[in-house]
C-alpha atoms as a PDB file:
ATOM      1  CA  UNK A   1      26.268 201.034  57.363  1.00  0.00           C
ATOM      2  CA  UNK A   2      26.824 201.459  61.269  1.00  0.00           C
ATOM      3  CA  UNK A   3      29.920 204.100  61.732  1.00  0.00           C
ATOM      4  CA  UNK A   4      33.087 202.462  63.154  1.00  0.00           C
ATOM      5  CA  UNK A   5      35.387 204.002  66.043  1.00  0.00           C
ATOM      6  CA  UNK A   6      38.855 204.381  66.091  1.00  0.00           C
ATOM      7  CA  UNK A   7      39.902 200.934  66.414  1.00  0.00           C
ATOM      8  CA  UNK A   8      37.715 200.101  63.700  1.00  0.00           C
ATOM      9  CA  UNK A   9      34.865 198.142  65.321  1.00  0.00           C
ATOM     10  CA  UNK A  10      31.015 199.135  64.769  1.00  0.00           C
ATOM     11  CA  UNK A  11      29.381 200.847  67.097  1.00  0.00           C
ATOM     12  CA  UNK A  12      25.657 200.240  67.364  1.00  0.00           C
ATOM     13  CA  UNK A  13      23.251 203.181  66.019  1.00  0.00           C
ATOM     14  CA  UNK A  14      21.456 204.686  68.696  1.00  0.00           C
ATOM     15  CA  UNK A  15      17.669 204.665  68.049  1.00  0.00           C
ATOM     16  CA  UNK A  16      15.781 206.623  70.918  1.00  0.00           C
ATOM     17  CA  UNK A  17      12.454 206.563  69.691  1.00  0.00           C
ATOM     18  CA  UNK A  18      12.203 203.004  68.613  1.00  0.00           C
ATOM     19  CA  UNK A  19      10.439 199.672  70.501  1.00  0.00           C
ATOM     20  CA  UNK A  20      10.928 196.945  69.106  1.00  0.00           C
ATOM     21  CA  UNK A  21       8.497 195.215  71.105  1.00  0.00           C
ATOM     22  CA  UNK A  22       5.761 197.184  69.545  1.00  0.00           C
ATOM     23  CA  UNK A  23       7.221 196.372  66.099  1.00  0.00           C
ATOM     24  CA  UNK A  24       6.922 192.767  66.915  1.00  0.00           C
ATOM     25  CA  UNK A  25       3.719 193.042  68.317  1.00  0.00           C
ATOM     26  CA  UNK A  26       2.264 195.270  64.917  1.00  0.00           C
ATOM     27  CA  UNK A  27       3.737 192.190  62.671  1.00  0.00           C
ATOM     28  CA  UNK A  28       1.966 189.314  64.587  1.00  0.00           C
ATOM     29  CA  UNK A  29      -1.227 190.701  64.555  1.00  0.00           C
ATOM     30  CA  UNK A  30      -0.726 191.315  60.905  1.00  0.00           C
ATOM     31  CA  UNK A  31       0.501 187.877  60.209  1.00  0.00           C
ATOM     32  CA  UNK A  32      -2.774 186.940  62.613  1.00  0.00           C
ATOM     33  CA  UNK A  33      -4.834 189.148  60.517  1.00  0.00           C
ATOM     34  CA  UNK A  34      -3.633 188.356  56.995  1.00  0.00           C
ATOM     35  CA  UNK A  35      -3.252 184.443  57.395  1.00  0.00           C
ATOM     36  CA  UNK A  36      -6.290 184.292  59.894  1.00  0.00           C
ATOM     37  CA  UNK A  37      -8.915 186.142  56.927  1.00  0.00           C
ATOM     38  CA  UNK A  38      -7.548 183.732  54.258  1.00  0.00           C
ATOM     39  CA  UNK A  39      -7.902 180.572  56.408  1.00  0.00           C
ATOM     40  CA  UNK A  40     -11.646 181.804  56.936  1.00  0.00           C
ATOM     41  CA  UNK A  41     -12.092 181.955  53.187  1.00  0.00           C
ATOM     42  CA  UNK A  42     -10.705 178.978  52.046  1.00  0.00           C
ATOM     43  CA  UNK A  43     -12.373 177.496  55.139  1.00  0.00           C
ATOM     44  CA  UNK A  44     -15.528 178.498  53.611  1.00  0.00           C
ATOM     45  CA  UNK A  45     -14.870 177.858  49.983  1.00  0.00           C
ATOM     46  CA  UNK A  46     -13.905 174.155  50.696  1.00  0.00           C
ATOM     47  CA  UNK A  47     -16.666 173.339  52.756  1.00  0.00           C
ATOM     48  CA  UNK A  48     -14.529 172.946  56.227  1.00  0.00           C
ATOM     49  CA  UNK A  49     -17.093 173.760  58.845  1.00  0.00           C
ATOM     50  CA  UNK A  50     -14.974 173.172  61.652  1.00  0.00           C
ATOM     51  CA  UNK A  51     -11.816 175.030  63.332  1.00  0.00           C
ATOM     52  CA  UNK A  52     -11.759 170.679  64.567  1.00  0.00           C
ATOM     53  CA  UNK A  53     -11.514 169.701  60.939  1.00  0.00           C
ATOM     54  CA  UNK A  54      -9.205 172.799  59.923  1.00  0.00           C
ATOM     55  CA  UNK A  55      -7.066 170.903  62.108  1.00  0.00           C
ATOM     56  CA  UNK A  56      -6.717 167.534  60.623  1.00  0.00           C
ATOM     57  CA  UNK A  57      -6.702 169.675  57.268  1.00  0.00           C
ATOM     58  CA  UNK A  58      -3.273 168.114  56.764  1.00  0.00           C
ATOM     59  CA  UNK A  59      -3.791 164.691  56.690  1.00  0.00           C
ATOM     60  CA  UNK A  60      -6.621 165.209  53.693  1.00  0.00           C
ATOM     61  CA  UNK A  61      -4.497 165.518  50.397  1.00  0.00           C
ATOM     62  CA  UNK A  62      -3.915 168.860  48.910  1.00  0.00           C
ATOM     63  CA  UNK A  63      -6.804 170.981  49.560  1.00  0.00           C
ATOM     64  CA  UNK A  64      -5.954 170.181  52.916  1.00  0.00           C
ATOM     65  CA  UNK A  65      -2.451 170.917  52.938  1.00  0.00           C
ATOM     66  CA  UNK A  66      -3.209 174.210  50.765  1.00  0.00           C
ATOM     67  CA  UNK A  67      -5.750 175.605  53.659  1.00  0.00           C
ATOM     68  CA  UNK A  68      -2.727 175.405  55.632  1.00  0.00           C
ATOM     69  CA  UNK A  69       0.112 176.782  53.971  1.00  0.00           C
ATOM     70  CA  UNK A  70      -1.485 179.179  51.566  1.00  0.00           C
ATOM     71  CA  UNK A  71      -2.505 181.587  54.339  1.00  0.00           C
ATOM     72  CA  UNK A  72       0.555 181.352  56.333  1.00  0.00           C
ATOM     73  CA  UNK A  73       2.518 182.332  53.275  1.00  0.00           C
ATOM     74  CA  UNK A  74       0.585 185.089  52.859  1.00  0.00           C
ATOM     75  CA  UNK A  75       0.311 185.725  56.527  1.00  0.00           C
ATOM     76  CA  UNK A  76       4.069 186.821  55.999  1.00  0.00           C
ATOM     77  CA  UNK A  77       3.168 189.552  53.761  1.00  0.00           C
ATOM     78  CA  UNK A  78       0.814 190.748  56.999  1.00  0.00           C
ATOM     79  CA  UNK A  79       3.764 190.504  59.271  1.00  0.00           C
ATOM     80  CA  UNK A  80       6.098 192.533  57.314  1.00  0.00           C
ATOM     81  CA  UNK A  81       3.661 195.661  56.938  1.00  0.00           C
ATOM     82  CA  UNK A  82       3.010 195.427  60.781  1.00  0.00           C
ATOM     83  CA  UNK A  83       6.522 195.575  61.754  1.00  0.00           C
ATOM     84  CA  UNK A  84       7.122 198.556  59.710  1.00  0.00           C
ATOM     85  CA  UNK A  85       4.291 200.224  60.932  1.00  0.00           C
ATOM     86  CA  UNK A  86       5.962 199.387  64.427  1.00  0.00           C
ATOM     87  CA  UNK A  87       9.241 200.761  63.747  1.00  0.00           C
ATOM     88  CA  UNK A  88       7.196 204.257  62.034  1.00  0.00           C
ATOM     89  CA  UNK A  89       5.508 204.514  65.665  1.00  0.00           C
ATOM     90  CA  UNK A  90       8.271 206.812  67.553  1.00  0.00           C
ATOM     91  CA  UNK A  91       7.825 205.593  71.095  1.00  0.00           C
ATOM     92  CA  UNK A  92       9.979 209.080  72.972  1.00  0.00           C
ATOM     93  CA  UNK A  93       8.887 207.830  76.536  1.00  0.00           C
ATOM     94  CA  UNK A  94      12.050 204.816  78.102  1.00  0.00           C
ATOM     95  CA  UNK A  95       9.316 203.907  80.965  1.00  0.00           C
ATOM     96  CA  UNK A  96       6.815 203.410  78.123  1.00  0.00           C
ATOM     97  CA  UNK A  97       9.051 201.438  75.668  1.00  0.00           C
ATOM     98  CA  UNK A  98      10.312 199.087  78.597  1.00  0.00           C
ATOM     99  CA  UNK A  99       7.242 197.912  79.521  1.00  0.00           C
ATOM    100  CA  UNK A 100       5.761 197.235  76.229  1.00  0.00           C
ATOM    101  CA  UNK A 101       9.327 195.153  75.138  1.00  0.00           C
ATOM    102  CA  UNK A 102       8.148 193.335  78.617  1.00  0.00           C
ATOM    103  CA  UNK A 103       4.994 192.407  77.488  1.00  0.00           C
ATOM    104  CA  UNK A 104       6.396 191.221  74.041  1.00  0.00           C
ATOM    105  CA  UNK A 105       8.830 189.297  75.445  1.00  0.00           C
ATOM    106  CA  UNK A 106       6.724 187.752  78.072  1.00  0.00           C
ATOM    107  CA  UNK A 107       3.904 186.361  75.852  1.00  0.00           C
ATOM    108  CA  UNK A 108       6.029 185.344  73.017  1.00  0.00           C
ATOM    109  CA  UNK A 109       8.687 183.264  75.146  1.00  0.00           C
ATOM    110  CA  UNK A 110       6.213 182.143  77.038  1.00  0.00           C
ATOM    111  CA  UNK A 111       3.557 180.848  74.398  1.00  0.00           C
ATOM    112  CA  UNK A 112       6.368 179.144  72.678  1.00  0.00           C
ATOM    113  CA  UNK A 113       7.904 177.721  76.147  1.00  0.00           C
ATOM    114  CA  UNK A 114       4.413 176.301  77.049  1.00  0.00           C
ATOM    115  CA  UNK A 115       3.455 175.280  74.131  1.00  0.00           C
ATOM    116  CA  UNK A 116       6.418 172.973  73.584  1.00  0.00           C
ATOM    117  CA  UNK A 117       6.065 172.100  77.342  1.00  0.00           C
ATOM    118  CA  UNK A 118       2.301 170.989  76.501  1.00  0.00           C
ATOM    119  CA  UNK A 119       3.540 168.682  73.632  1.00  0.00           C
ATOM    120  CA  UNK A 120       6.624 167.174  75.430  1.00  0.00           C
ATOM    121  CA  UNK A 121       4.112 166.231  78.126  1.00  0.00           C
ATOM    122  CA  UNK A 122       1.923 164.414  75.794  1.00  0.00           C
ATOM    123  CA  UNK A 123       4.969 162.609  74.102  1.00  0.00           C
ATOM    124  CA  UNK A 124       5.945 161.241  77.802  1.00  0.00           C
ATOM    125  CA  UNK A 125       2.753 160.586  78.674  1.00  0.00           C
ATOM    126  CA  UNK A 126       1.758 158.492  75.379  1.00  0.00           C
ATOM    127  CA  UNK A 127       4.881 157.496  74.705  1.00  0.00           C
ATOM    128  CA  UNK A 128       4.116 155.670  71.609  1.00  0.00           C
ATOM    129  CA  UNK A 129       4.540 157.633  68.503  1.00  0.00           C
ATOM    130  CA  UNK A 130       1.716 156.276  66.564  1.00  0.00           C
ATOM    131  CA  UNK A 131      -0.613 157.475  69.657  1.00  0.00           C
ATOM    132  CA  UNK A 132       1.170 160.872  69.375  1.00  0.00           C
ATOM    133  CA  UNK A 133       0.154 160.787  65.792  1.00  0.00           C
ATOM    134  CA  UNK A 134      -3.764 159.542  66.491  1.00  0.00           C
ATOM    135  CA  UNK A 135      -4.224 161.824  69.409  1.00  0.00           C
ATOM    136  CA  UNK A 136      -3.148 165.257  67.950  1.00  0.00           C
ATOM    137  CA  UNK A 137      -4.645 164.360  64.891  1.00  0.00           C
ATOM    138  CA  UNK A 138      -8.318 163.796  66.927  1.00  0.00           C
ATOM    139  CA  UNK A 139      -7.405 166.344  70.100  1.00  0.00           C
ATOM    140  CA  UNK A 140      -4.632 168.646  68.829  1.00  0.00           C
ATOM    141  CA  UNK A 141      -6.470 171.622  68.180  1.00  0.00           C
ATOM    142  CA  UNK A 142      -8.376 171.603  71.085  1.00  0.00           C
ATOM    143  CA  UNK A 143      -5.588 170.834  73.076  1.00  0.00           C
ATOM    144  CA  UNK A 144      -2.796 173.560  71.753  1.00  0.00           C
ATOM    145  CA  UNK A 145      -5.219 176.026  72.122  1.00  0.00           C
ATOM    146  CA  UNK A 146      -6.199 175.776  75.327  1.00  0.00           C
ATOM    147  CA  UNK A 147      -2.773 175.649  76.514  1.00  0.00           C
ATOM    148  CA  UNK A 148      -2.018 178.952  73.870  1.00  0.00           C
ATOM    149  CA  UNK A 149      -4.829 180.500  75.971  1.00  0.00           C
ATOM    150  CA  UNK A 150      -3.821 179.581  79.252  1.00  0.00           C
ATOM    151  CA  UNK A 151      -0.373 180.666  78.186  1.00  0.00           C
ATOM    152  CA  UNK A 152      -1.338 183.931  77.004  1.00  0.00           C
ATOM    153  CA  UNK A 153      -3.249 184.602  80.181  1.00  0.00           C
ATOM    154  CA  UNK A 154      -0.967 184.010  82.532  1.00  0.00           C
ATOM    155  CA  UNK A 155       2.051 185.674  80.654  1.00  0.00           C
ATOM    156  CA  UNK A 156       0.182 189.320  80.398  1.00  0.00           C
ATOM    157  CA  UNK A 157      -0.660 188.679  83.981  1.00  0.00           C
ATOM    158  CA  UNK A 158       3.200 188.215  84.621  1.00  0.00           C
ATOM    159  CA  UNK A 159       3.923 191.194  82.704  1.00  0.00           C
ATOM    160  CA  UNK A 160       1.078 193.274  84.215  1.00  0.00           C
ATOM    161  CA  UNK A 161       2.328 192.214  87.697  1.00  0.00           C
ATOM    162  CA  UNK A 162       6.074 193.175  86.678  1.00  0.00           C
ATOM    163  CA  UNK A 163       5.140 196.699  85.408  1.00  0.00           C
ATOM    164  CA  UNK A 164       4.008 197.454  88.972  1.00  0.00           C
ATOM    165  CA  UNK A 165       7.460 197.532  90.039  1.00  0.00           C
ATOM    166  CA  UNK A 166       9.256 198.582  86.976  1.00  0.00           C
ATOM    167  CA  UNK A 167      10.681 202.435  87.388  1.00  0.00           C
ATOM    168  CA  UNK A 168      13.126 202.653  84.744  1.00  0.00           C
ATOM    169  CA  UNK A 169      15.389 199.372  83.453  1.00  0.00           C
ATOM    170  CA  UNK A 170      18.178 200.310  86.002  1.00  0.00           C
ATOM    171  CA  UNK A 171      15.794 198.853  88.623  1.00  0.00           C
ATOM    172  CA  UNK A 172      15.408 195.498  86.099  1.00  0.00           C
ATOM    173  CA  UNK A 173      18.765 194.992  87.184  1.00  0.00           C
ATOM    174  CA  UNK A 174      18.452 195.036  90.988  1.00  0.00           C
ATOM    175  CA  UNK A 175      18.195 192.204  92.750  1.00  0.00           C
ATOM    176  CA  UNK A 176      15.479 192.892  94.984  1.00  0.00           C
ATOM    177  CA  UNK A 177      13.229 193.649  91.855  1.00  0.00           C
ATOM    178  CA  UNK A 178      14.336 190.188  90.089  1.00  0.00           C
ATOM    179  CA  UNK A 179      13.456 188.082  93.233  1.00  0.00           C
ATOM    180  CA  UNK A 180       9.475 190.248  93.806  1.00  0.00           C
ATOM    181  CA  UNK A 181       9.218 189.539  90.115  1.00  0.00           C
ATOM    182  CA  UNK A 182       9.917 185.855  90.554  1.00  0.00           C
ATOM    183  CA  UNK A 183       7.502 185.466  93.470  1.00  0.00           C
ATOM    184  CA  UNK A 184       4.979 187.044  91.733  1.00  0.00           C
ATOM    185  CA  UNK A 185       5.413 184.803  88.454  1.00  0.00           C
ATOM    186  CA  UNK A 186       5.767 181.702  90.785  1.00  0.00           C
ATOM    187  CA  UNK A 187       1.922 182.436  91.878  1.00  0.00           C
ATOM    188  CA  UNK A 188       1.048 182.834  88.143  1.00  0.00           C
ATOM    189  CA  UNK A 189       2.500 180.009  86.962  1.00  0.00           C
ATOM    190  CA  UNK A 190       1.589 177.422  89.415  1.00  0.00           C
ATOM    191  CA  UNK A 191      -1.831 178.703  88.615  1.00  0.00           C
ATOM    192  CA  UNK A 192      -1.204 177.898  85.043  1.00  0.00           C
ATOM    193  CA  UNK A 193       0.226 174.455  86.021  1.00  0.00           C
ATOM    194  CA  UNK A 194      -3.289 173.198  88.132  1.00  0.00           C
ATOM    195  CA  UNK A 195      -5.553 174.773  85.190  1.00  0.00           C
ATOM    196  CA  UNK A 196      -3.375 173.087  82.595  1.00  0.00           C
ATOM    197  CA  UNK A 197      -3.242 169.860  83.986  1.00  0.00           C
ATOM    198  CA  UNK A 198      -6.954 169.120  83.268  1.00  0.00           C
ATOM    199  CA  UNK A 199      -6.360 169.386  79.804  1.00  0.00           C
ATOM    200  CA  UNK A 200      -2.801 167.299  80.027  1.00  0.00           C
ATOM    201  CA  UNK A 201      -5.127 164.931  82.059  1.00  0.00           C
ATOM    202  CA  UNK A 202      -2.140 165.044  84.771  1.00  0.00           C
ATOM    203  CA  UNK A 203      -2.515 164.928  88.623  1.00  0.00           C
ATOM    204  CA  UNK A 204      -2.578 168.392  90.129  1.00  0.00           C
ATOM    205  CA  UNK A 205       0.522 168.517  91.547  1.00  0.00           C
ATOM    206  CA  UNK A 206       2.748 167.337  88.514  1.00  0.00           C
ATOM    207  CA  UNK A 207       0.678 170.562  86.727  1.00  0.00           C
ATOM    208  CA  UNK A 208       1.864 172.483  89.433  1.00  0.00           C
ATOM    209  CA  UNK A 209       5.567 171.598  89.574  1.00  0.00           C
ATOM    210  CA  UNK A 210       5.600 172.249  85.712  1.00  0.00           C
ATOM    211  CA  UNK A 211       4.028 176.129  86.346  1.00  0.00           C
ATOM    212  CA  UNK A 212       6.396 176.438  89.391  1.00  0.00           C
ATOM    213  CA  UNK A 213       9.720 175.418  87.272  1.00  0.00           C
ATOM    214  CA  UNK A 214       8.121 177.517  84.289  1.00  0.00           C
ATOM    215  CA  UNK A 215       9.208 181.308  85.720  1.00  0.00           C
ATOM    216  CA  UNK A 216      12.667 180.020  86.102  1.00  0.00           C
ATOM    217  CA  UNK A 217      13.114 179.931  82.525  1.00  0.00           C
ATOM    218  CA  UNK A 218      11.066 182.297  81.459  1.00  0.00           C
ATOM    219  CA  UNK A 219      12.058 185.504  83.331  1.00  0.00           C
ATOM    220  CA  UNK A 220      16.205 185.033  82.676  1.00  0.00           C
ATOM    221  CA  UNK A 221      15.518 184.497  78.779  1.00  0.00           C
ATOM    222  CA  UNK A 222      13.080 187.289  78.678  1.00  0.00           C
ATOM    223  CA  UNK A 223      14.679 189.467  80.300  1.00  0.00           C
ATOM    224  CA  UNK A 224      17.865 189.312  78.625  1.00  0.00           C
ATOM    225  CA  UNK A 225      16.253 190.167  75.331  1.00  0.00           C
ATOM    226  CA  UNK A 226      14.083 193.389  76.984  1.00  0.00           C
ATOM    227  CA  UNK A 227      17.737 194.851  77.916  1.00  0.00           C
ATOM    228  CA  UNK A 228      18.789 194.303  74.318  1.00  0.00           C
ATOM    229  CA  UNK A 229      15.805 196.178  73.045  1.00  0.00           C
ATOM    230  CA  UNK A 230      16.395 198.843  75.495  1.00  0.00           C
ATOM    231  CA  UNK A 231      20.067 199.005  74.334  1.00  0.00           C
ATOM    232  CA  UNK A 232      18.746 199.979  71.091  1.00  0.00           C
ATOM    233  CA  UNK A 233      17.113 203.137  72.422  1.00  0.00           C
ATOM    234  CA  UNK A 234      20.168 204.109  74.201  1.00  0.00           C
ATOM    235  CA  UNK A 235      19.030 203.469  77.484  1.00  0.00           C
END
């Protein structure tokens, strides 16, 4: 239990050798590794010889539901063990530990920001739920993962370009620093935006509006939850 001060509130426990960034990190690629081995199995026990028809596993009855949800469950076991290993890693170095919570933060808002931008754009575009339904059912692997890719790119570029200019997390705070990190993620994400758009089968300039508007949410959120992290360290 966290130690209270005299007016009885809890004050946080000061961790300095912590990152929780690299915690996170360690459990997805467990959950990646765990679930991702078991979905190969069963992929090759039940005859699926396609990532294409791994994807419309769902719509096939039980086997098909069970190739999903059998190695996710047990992808959880994977992502547990990785985060502990995370938290055993003593990180001493604040420079260090900033940029990795960076990185974390980048690519996982952003994968699930562009992701859910990718689908919202098909629902618009279709419009018509049953030709939701048809086209992920024939297109939706092929078409998440290209824009999981794309989003993964371009969000360790981001983070890449930010830890150029990050010092320590007081300068996170400075204005000048938040406005050269914006520039710099405009350029990425318009980039994103025109490659994307040939799989949203979009005009290139609607793709690139959608990268240019994507850095405005994507910096504020992430970088609230970086300072949080850092918080934890004591810095």
């Amino acid at each position: 239990m966290e130690p209270a001060d005299r007016f009885g509130h809890q004050e946080a426990v000061v961790k300095p050798d912590l990152c929780m960034g690299l915690s996170r990190l360690f459990g997805s690629f467990g959950f990646l590794f765990v679930a991702g081995s078991i979905a190969w199995l069963l992929k090759l026990h039940w005859g699926y010889n396609s990532i294409e028809t791994m994807g419309q596993a769902w719509h096939t009855g039980a086997k098909g539901k069970a190739i999903i949800l059998i190695p996710s469950v047990a992808g959880l076991l994977g992502l547990a063990v990785g985060q502990g290993v995370g938290v055993a890693v003593k990180v001493k170095d604040d420079g260090l530990a900033l940029r990795i919570n960076i990185l974390w933060h980048l690519i996982a808002n952003g994968l699930l920001g562009w992701v859910c931008c990718s689908l919202t754009l098909v629902a618009l575009k279709l419009r018509d739920r049953n030709s939701v339904t048809a086209f992920m059912k024939q297109e939706g692997m092929r078409y998440n993962f290209s824009a999981i890719l794309i989003a993964l790119v371009g969000c360790s570029l981001i983070a890449v370009l930010m830890w150029a200019l990050v010092g320590s997390l007081r300068r996170t705070r400075d204005e000048r620093w938040q406005v050269a990190s914006l520039l710099l993620s405009e350029a990425v994400g318009v980039s994103m935006g025109v490659i994307q758009s040939h799989f949203w089968s979009l005009s290139v300039p609607v793709g690139a509006l959608v990268g240019f508007l994507f850095p405005l949410f994507l910096l504020p959120v992430s970088n609230s939850m970086w300072q949080k992290d850092q918080a934890l360290r004591g810095s």
